[in-house]
PDB file of N, CA and C in Angstrom:
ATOM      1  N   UNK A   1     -98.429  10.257 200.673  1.00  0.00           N
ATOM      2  CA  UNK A   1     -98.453  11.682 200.375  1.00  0.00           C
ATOM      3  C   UNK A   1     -99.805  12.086 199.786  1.00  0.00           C
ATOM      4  N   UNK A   2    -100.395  11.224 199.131  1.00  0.00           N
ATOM      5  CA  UNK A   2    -101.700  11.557 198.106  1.00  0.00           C
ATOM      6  C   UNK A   2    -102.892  11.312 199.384  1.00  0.00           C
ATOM      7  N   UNK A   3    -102.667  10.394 200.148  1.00  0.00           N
ATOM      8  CA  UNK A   3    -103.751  10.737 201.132  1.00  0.00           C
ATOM      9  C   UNK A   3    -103.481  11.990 202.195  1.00  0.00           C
ATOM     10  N   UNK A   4    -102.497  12.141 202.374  1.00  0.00           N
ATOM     11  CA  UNK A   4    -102.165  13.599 203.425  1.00  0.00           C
ATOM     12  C   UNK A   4    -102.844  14.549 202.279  1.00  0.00           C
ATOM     13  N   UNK A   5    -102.208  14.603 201.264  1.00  0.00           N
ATOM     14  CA  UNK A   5    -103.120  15.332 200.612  1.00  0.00           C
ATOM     15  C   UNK A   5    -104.760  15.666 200.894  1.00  0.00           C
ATOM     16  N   UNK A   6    -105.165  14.422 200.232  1.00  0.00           N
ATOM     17  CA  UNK A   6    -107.047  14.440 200.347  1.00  0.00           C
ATOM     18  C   UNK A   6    -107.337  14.866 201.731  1.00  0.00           C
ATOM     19  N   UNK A   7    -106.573  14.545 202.773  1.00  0.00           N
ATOM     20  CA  UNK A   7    -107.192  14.994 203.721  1.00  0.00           C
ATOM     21  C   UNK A   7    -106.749  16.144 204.186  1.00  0.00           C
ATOM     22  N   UNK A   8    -106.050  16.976 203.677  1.00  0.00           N
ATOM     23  CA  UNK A   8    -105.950  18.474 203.888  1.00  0.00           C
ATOM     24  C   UNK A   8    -107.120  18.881 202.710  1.00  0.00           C
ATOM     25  N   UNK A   9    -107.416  18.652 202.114  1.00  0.00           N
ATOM     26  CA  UNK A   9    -108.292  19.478 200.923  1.00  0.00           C
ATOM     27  C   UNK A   9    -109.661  19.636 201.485  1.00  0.00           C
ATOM     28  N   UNK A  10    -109.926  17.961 202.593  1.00  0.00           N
ATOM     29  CA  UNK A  10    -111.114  18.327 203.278  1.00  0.00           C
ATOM     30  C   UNK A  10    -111.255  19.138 204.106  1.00  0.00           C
ATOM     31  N   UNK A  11    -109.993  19.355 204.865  1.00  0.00           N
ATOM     32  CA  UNK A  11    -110.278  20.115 205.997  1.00  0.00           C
ATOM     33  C   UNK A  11    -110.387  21.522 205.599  1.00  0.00           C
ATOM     34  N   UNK A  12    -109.752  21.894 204.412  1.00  0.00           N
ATOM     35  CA  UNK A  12    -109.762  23.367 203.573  1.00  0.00           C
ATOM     36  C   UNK A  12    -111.134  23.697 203.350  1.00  0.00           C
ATOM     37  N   UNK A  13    -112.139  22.894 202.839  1.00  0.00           N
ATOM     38  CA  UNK A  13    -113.062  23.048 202.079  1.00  0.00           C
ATOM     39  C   UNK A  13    -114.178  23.878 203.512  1.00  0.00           C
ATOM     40  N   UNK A  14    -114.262  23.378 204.256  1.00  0.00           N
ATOM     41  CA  UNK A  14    -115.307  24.106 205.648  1.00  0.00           C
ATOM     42  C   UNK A  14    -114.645  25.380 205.703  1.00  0.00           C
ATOM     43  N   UNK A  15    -113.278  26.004 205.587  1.00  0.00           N
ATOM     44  CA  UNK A  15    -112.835  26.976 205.990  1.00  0.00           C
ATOM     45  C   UNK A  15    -113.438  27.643 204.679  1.00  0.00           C
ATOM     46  N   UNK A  16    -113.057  27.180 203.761  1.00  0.00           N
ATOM     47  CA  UNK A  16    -113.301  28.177 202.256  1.00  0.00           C
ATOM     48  C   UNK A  16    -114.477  28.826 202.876  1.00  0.00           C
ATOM     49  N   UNK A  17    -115.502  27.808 202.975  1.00  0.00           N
ATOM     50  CA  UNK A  17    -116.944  27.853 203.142  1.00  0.00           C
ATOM     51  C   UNK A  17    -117.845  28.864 204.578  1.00  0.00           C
ATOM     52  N   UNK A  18    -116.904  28.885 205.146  1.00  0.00           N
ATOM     53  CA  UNK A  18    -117.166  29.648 206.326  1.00  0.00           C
ATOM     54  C   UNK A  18    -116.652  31.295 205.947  1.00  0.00           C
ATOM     55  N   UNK A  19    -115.434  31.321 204.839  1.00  0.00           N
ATOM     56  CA  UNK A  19    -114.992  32.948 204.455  1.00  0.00           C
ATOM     57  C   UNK A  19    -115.870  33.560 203.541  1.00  0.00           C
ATOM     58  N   UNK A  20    -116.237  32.585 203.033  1.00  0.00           N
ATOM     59  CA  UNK A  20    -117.037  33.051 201.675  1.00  0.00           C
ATOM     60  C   UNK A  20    -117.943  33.559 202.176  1.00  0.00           C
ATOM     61  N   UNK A  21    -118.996  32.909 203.276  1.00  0.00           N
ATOM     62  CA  UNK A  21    -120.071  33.655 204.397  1.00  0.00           C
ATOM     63  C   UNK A  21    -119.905  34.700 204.572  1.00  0.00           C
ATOM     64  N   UNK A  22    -118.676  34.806 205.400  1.00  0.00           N
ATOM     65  CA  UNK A  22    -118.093  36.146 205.857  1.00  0.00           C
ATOM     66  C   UNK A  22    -117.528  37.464 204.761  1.00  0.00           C
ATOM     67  N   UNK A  23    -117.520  36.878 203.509  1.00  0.00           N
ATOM     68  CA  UNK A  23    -117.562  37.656 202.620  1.00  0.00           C
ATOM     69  C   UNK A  23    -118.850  38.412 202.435  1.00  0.00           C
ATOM     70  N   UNK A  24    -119.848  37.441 201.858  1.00  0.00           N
ATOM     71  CA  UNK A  24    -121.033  38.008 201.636  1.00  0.00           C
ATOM     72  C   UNK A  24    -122.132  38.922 202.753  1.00  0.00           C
ATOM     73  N   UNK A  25    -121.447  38.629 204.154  1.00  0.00           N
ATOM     74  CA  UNK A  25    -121.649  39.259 205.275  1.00  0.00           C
ATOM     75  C   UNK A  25    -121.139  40.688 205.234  1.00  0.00           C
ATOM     76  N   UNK A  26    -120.045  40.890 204.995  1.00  0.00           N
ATOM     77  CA  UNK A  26    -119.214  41.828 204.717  1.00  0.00           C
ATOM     78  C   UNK A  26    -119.870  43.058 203.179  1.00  0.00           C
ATOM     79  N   UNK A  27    -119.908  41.779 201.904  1.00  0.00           N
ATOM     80  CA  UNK A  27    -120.395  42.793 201.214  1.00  0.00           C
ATOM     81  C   UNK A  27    -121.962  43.832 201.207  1.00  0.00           C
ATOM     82  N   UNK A  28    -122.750  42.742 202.042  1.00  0.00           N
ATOM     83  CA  UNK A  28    -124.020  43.242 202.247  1.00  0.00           C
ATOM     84  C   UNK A  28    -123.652  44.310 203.293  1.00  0.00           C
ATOM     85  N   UNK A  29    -122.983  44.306 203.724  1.00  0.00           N
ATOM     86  CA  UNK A  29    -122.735  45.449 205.079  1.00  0.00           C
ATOM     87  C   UNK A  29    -122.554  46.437 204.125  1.00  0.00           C
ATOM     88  N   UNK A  30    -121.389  46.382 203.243  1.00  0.00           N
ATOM     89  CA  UNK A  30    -120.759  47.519 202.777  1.00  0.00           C
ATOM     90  C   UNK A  30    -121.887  48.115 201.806  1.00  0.00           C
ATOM     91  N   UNK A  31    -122.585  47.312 201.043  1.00  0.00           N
ATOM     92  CA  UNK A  31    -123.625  47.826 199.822  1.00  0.00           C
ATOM     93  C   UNK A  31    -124.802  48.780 201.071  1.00  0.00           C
ATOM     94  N   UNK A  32    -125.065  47.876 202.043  1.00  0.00           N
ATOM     95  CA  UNK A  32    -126.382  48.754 203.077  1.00  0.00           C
ATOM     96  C   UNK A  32    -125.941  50.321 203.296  1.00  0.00           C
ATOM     97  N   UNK A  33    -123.871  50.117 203.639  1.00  0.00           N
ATOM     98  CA  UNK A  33    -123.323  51.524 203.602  1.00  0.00           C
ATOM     99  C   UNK A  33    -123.269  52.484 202.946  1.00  0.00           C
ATOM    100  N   UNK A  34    -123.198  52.141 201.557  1.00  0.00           N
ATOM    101  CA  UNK A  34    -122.888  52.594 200.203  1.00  0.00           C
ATOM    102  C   UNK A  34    -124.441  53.223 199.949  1.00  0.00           C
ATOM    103  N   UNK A  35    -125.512  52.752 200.298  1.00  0.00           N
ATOM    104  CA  UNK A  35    -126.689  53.009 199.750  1.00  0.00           C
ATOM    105  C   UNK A  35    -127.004  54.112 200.460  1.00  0.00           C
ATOM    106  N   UNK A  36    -126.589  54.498 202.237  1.00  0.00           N
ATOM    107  CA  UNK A  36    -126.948  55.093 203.172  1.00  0.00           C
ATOM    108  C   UNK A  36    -126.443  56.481 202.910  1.00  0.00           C
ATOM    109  N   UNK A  37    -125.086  56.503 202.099  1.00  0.00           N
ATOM    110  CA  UNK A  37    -123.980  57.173 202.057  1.00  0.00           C
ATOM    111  C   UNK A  37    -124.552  58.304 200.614  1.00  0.00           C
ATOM    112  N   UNK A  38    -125.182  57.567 199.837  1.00  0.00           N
ATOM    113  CA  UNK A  38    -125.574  58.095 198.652  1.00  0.00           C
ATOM    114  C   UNK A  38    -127.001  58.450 199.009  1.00  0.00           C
ATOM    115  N   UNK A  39    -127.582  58.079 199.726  1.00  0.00           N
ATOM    116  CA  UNK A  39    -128.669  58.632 200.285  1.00  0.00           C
ATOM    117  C   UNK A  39    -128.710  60.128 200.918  1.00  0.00           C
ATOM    118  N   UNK A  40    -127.608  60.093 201.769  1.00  0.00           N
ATOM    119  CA  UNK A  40    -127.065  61.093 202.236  1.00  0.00           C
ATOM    120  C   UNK A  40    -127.034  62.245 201.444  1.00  0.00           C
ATOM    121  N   UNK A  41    -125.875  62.168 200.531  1.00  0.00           N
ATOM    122  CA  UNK A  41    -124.943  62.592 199.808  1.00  0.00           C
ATOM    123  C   UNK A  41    -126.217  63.444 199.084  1.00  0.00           C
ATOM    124  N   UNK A  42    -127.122  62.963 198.073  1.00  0.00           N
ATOM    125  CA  UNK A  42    -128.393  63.344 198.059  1.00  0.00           C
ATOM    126  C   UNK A  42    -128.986  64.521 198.047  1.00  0.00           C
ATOM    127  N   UNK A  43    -129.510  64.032 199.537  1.00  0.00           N
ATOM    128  CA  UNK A  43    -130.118  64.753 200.071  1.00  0.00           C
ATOM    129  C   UNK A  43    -129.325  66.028 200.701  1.00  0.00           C
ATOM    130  N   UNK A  44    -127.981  65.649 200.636  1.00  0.00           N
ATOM    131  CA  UNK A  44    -127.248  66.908 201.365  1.00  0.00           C
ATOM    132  C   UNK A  44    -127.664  67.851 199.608  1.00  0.00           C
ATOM    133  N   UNK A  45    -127.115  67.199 198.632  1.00  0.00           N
ATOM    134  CA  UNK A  45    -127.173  67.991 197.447  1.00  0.00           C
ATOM    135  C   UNK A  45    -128.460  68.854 197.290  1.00  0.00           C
ATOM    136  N   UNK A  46    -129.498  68.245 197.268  1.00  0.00           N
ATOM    137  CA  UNK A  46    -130.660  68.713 197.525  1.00  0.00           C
ATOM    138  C   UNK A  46    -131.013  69.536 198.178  1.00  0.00           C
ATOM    139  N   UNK A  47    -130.595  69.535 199.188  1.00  0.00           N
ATOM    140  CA  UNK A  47    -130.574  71.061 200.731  1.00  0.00           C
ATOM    141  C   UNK A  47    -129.201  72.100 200.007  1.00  0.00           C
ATOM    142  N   UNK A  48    -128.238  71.554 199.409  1.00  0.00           N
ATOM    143  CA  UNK A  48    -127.751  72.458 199.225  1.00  0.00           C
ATOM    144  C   UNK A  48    -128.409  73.333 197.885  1.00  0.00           C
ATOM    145  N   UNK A  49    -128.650  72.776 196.822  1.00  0.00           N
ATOM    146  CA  UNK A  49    -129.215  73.556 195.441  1.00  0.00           C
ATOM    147  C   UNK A  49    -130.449  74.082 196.253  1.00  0.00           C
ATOM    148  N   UNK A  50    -131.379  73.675 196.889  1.00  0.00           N
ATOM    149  CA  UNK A  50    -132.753  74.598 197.242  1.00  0.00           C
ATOM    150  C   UNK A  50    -131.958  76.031 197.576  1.00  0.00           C
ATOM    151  N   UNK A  51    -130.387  75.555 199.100  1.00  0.00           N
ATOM    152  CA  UNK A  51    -130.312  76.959 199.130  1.00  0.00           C
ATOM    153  C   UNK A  51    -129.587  78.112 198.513  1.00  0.00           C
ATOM    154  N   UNK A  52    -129.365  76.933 197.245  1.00  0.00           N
ATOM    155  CA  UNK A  52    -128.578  78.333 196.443  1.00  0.00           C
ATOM    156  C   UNK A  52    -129.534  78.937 195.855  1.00  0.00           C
ATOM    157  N   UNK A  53    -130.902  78.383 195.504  1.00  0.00           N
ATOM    158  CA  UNK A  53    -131.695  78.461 194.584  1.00  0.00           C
ATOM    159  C   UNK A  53    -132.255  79.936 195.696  1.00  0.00           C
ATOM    160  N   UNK A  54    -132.870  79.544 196.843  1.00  0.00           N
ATOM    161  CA  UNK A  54    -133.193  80.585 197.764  1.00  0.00           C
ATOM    162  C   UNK A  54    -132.171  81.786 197.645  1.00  0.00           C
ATOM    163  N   UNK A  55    -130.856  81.377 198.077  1.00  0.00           N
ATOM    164  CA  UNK A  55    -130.048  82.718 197.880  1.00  0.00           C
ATOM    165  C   UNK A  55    -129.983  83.209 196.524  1.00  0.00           C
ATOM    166  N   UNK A  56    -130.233  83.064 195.603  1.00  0.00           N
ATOM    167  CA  UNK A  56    -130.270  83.537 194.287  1.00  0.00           C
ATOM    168  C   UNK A  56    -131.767  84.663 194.125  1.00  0.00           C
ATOM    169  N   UNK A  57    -132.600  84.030 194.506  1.00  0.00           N
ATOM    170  CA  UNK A  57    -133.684  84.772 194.410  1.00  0.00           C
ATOM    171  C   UNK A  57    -133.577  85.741 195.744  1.00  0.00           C
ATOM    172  N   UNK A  58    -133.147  85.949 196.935  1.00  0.00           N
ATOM    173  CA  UNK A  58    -132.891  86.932 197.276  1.00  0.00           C
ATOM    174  C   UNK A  58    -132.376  88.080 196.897  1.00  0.00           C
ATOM    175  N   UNK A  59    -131.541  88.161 196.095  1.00  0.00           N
ATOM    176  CA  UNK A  59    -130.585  89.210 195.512  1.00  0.00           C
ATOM    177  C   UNK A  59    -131.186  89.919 194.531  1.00  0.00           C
TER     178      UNK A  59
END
């Protein structure tokens, strides 16, 4: 039983190791998103206050 054991723990250990990749694959995706998103977000803010700022001084 103790060797069925050890040798499931090895075969676990490549899988861990291959998700964890795919984690950090994953989080760099999501942070590149997150950065793009607030970039955005931004600059939308930015276009929007200029044009309130414009419509304000119209009036």
């Amino acid at each position: 039983m103790a060797a069925h054991h050890a040798d499931f723990s090895q075969q676990a250990l490549p899988v861990a190791h291959l998700q964890q990749e795919e984690n950090d694959n994953l989080l760099l995706r999501f942070e590149k998103f997150s950065l793009a998103t607030r970039m955005l977000a931004t600059a939308f803010l930015a276009a929007s206050a200029a044009h309130h700022m414009e419509f304000d001084t119209m009036q």
